[in-house]
N, C-alpha and C. Protein backbone atom coordinates (compact mmCIF):
# COMPACT_ATOMS: atom_id res chain seq x y z
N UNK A 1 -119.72 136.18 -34.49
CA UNK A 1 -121.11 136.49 -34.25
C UNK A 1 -122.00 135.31 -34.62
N UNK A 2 -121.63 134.50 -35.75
CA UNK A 2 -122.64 133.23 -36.26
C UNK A 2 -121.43 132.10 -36.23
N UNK A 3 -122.30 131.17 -35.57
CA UNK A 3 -121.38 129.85 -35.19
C UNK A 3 -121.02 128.88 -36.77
N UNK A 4 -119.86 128.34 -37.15
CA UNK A 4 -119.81 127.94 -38.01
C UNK A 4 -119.06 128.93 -39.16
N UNK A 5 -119.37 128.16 -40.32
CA UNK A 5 -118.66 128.89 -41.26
C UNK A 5 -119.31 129.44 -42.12
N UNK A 6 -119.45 131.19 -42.21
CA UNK A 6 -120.63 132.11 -43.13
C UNK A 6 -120.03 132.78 -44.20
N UNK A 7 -120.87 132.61 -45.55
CA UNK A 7 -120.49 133.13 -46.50
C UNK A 7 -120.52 134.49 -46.35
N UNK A 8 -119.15 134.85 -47.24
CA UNK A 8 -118.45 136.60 -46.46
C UNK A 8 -120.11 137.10 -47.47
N UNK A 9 -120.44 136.90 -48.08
CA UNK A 9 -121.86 137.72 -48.68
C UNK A 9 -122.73 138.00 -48.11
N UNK A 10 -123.10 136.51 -47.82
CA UNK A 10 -124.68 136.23 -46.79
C UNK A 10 -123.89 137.11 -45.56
N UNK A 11 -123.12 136.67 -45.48
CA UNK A 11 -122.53 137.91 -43.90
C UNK A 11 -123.24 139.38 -43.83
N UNK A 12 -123.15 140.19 -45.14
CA UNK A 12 -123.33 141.42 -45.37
C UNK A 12 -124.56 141.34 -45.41
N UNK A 13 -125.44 140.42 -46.32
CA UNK A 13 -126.70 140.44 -46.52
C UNK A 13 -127.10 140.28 -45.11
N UNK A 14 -126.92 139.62 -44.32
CA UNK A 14 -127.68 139.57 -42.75
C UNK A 14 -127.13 140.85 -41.95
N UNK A 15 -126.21 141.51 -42.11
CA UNK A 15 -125.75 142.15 -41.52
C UNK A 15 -126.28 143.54 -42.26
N UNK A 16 -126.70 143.85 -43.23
CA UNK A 16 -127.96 144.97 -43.49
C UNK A 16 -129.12 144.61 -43.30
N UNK A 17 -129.69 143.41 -43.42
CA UNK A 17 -130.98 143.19 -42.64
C UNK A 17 -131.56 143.16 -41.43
N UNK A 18 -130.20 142.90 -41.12
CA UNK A 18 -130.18 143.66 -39.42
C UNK A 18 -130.43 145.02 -38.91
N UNK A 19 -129.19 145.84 -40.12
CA UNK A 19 -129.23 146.85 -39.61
C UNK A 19 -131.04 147.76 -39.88
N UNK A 20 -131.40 147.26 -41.54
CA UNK A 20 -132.60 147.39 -41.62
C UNK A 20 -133.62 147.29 -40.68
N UNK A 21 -133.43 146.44 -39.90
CA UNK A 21 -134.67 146.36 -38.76
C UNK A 21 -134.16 146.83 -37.53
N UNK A 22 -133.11 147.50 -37.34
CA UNK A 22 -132.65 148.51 -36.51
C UNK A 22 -131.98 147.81 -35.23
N UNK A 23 -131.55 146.98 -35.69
CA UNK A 23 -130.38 146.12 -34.92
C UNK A 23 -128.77 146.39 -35.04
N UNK A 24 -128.20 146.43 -34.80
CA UNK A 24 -127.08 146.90 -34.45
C UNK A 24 -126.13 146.26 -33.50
N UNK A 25 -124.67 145.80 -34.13
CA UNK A 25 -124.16 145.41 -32.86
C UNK A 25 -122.55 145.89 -32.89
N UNK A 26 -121.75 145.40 -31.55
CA UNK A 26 -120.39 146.00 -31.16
C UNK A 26 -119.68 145.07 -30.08
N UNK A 27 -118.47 144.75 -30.60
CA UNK A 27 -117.90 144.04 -29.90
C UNK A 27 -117.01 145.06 -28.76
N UNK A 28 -117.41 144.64 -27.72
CA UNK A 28 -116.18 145.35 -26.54
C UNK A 28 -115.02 144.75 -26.23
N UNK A 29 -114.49 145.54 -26.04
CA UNK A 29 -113.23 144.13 -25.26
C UNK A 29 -112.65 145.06 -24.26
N UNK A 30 -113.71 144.80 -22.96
CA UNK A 30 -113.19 144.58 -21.52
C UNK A 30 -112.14 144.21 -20.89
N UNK A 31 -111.68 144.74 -20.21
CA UNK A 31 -110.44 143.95 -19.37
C UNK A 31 -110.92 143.26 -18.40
N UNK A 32 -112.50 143.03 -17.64
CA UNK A 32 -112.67 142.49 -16.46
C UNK A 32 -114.10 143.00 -16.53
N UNK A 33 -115.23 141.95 -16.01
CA UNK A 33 -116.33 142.09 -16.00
C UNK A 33 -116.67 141.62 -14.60
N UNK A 34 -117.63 141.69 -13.88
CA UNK A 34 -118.03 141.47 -12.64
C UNK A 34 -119.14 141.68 -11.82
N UNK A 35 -120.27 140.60 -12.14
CA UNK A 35 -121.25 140.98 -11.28
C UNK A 35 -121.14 140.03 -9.46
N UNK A 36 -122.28 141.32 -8.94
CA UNK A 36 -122.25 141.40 -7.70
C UNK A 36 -123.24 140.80 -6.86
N UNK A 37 -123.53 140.01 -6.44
CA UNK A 37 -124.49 139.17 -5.83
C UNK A 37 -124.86 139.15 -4.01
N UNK A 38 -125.51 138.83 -3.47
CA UNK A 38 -125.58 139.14 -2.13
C UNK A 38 -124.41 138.32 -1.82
N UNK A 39 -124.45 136.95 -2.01
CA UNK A 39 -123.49 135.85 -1.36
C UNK A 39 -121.74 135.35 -2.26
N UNK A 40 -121.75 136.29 -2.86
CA UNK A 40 -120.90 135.89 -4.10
C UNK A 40 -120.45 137.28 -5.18
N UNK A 41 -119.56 137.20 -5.97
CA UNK A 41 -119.23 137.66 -7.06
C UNK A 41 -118.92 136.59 -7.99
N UNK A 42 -119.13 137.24 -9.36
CA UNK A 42 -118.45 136.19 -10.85
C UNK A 42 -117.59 137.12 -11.05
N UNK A 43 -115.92 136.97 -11.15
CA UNK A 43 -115.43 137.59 -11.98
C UNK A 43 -114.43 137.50 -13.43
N UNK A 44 -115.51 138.20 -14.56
CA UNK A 44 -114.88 137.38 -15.49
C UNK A 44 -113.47 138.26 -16.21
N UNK A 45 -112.29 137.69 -16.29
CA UNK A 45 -111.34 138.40 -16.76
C UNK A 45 -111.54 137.86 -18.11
N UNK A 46 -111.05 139.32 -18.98
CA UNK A 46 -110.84 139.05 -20.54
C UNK A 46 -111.60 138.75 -21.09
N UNK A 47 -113.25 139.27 -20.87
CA UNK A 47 -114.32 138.23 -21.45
C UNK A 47 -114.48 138.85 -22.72
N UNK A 48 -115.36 138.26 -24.12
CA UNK A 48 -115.62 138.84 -25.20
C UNK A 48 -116.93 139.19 -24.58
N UNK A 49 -117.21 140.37 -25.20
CA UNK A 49 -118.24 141.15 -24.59
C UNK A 49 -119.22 141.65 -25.93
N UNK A 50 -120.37 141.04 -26.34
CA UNK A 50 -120.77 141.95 -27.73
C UNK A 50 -121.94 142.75 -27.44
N UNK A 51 -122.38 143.97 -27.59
CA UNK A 51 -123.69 144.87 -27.09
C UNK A 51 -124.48 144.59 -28.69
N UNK A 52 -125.90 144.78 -28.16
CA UNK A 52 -126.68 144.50 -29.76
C UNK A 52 -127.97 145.37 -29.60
N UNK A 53 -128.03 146.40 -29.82
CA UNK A 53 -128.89 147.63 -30.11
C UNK A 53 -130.03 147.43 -30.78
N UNK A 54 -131.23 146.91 -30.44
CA UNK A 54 -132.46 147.12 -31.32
C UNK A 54 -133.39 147.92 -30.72
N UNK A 55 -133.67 149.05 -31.55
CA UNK A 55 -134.47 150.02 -31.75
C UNK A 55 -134.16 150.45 -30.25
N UNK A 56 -132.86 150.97 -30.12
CA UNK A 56 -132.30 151.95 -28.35
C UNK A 56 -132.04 150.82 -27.62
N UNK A 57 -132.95 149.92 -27.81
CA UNK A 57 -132.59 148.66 -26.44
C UNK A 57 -131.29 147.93 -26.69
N UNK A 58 -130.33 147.83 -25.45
CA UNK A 58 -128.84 147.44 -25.75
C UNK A 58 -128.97 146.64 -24.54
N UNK A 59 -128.40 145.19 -25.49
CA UNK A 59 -128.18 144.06 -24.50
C UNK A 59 -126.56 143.38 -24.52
N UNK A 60 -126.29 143.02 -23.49
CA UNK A 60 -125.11 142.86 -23.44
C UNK A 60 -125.11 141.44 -23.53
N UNK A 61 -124.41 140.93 -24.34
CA UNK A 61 -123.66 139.49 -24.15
C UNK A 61 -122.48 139.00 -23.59
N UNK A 62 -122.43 138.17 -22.69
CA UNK A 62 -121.42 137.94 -22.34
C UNK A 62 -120.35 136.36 -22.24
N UNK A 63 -119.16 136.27 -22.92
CA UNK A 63 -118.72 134.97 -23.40
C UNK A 63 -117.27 135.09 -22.65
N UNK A 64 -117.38 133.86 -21.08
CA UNK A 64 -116.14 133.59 -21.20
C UNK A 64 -116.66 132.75 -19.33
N UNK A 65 -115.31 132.18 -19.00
CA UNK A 65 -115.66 131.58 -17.77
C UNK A 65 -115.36 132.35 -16.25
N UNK A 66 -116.49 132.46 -15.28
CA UNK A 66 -116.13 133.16 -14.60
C UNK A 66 -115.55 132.28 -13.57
N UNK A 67 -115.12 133.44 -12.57
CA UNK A 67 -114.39 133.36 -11.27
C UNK A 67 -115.48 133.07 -10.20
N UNK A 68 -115.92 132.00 -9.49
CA UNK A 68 -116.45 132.68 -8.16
C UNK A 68 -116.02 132.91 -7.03
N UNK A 69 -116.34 134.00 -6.36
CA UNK A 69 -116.07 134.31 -5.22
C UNK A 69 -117.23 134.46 -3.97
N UNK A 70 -116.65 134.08 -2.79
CA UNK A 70 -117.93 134.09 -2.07
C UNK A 70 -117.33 135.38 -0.86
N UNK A 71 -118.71 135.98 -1.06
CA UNK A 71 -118.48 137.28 0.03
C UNK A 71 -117.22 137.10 1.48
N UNK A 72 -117.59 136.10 1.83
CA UNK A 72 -116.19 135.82 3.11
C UNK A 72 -114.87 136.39 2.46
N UNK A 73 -114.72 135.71 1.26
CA UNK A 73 -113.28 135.65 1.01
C UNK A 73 -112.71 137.44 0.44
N UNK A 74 -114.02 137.96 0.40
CA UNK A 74 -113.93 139.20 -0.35
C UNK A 74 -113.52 140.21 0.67
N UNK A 75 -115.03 139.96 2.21
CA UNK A 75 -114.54 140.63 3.34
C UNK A 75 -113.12 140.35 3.94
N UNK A 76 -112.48 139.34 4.04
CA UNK A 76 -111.37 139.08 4.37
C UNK A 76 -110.00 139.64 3.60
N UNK A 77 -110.00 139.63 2.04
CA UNK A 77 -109.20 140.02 1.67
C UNK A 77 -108.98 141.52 1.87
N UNK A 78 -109.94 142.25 1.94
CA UNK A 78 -110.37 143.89 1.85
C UNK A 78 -109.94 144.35 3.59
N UNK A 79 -110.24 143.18 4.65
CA UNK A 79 -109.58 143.52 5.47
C UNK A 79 -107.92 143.29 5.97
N UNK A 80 -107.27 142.70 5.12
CA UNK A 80 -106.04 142.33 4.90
C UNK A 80 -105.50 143.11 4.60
N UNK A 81 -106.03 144.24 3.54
CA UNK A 81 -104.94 145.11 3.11
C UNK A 81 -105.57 146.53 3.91
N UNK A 82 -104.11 146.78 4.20
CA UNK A 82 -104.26 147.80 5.31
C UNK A 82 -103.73 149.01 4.16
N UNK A 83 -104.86 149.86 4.31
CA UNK A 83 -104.42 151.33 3.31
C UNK A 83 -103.58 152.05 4.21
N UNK A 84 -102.24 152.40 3.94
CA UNK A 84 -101.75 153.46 4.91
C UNK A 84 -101.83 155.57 3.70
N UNK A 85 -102.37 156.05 4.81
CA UNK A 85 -102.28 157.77 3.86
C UNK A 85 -101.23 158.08 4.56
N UNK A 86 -100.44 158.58 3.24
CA UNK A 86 -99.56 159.71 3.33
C UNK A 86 -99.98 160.83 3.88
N UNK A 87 -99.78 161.49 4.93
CA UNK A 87 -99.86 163.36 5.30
C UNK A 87 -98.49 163.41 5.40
N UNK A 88 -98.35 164.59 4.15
CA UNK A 88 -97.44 165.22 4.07
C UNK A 88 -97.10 166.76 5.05
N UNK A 89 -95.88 167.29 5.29
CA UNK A 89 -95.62 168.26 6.29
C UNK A 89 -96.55 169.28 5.63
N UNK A 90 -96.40 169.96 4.67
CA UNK A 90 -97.54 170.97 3.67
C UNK A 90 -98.72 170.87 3.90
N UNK A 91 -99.27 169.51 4.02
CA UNK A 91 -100.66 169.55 4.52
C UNK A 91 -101.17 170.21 6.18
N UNK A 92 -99.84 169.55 6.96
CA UNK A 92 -100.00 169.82 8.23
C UNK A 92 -99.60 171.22 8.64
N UNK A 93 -99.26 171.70 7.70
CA UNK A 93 -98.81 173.22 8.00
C UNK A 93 -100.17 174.35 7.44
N UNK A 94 -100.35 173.47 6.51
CA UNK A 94 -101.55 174.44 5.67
C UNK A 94 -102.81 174.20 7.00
N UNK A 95 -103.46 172.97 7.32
CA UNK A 95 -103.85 172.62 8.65
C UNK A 95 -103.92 173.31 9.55
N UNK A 96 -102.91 173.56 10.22
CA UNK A 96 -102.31 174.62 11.47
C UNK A 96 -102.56 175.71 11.35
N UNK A 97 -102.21 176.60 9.83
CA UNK A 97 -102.09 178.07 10.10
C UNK A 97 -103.46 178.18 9.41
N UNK A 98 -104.52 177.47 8.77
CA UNK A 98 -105.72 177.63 8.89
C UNK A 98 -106.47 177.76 9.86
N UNK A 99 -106.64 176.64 10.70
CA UNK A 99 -107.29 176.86 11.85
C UNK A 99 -106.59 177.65 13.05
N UNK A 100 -105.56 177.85 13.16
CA UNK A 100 -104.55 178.47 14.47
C UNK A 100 -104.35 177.46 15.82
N UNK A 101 -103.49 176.19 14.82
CA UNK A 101 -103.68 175.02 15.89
C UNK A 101 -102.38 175.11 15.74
N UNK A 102 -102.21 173.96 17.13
CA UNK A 102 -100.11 173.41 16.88
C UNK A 102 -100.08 172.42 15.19
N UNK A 103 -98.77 171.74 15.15
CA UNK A 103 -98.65 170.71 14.29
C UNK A 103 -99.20 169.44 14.57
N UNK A 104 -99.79 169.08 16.08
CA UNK A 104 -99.52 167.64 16.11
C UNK A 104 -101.33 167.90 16.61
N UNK A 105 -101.64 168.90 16.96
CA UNK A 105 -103.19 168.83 16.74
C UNK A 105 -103.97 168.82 14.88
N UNK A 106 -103.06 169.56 14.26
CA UNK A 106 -103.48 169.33 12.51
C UNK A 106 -103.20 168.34 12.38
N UNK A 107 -101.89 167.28 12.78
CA UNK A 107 -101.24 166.14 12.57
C UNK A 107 -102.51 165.11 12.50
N UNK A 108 -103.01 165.52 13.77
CA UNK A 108 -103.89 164.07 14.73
C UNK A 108 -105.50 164.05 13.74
N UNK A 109 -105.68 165.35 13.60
CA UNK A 109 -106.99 165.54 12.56
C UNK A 109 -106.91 165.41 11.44
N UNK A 110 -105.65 165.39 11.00
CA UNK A 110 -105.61 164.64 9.29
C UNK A 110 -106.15 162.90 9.54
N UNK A 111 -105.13 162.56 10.20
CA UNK A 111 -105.05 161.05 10.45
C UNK A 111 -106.53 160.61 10.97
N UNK A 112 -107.63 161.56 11.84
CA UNK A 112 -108.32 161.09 11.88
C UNK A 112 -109.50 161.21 11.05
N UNK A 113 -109.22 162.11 10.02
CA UNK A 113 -110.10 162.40 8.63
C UNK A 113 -109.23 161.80 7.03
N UNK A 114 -108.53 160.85 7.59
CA UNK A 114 -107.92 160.05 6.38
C UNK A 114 -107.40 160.42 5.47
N UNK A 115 -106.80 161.93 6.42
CA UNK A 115 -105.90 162.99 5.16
C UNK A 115 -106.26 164.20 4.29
N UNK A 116 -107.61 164.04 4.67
CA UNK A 116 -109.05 164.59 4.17
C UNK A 116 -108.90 166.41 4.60
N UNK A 117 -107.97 166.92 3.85
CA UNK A 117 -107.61 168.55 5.06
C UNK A 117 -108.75 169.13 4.66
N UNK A 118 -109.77 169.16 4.36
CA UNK A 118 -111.31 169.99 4.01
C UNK A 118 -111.88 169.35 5.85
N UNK A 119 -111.84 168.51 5.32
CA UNK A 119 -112.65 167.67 6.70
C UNK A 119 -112.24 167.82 8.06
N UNK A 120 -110.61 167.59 8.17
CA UNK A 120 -109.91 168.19 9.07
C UNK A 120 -109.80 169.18 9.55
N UNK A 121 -110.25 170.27 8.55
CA UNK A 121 -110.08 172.07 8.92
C UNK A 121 -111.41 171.88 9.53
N UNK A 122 -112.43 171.54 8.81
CA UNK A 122 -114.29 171.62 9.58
C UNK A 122 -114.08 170.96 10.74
N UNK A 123 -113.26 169.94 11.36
CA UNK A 123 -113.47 168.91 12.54
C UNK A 123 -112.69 169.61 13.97
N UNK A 124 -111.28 170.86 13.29
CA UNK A 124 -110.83 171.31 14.01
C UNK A 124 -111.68 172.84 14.66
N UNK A 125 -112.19 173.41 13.46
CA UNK A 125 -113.06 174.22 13.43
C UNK A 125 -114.42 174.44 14.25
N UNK A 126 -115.10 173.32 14.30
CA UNK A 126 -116.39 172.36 15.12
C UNK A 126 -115.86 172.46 16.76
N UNK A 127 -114.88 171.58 16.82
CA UNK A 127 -113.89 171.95 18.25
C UNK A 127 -113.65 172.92 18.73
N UNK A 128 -112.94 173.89 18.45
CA UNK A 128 -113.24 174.92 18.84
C UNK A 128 -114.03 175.74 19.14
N UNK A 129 -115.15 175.75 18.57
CA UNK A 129 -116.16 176.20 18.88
C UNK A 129 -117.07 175.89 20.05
N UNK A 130 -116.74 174.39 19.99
CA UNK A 130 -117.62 173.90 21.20
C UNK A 130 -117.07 173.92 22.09
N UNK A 131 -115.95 174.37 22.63
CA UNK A 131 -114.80 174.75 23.50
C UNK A 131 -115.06 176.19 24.05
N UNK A 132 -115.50 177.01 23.06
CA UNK A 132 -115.40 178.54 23.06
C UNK A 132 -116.99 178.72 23.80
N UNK A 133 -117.81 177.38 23.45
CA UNK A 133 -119.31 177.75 24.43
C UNK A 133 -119.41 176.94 26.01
């Protein structure tokens, strides 16, 4: 907290005069910090992190070297990784005999609600209806 070398006393003595004037502090230890910028991110891994409380107001400090990243490389990586969802047969069955569809119509409405069977039952549900007018 104080640069250099502090007597373990004077330590305490500043460290109730602190608390006396309603200061307060706490070391975090983060695994990963990261702010977000229009053109960029910093991301700092492992940073020492200390919060310091006076009178409710909490400020964060932050000690360590960041990462930059520039938005391209962020959109690019995020489109690189391709999420694949699992639909399981249970889903597609629960699917089916909810709405009173085949398997490969619950099949096709999972996949196109990202597995989402709430969403899928309302999307198959919606369909039909507008079918039935």
């Amino acid at each position: 907290m104080f640069p250099g070398r502090v007597n373990p006393r004077m330590l305490k003595k500043m460290q109730k005069m602190m608390k006396d004037f309603g200061m307060e502090t706490e070391d975090l230890n983060p695994k990963k910090v990261i702010f977000v910028f229009d053109d960029e991110e910093w991301v700092f891994d492992e940073p020492k992190v200390q919060v310091m409380d006076i009178l409710g107001v909490k400020t964060y400090s932050i000690t360590g070297k960041p990462k930059k990243v520039k938005k391209e490389n962020i959109k690019e990586n995020i489109e690189e990784e391709e999420v694949k969802i699992e639909i399981t047969e249970e889903d597609i069955e629960l699917v089916a005999n909810q709405c009173n569809v085949s398997k490969e119509l619950a099949k096709k409405a999972l996949e196109e609600c990202n597995g989402d069977i709430a969403e899928a039952i309302l999307k198959l549900e919606e369909e039909k209806e507008k079918q039935s007018n």
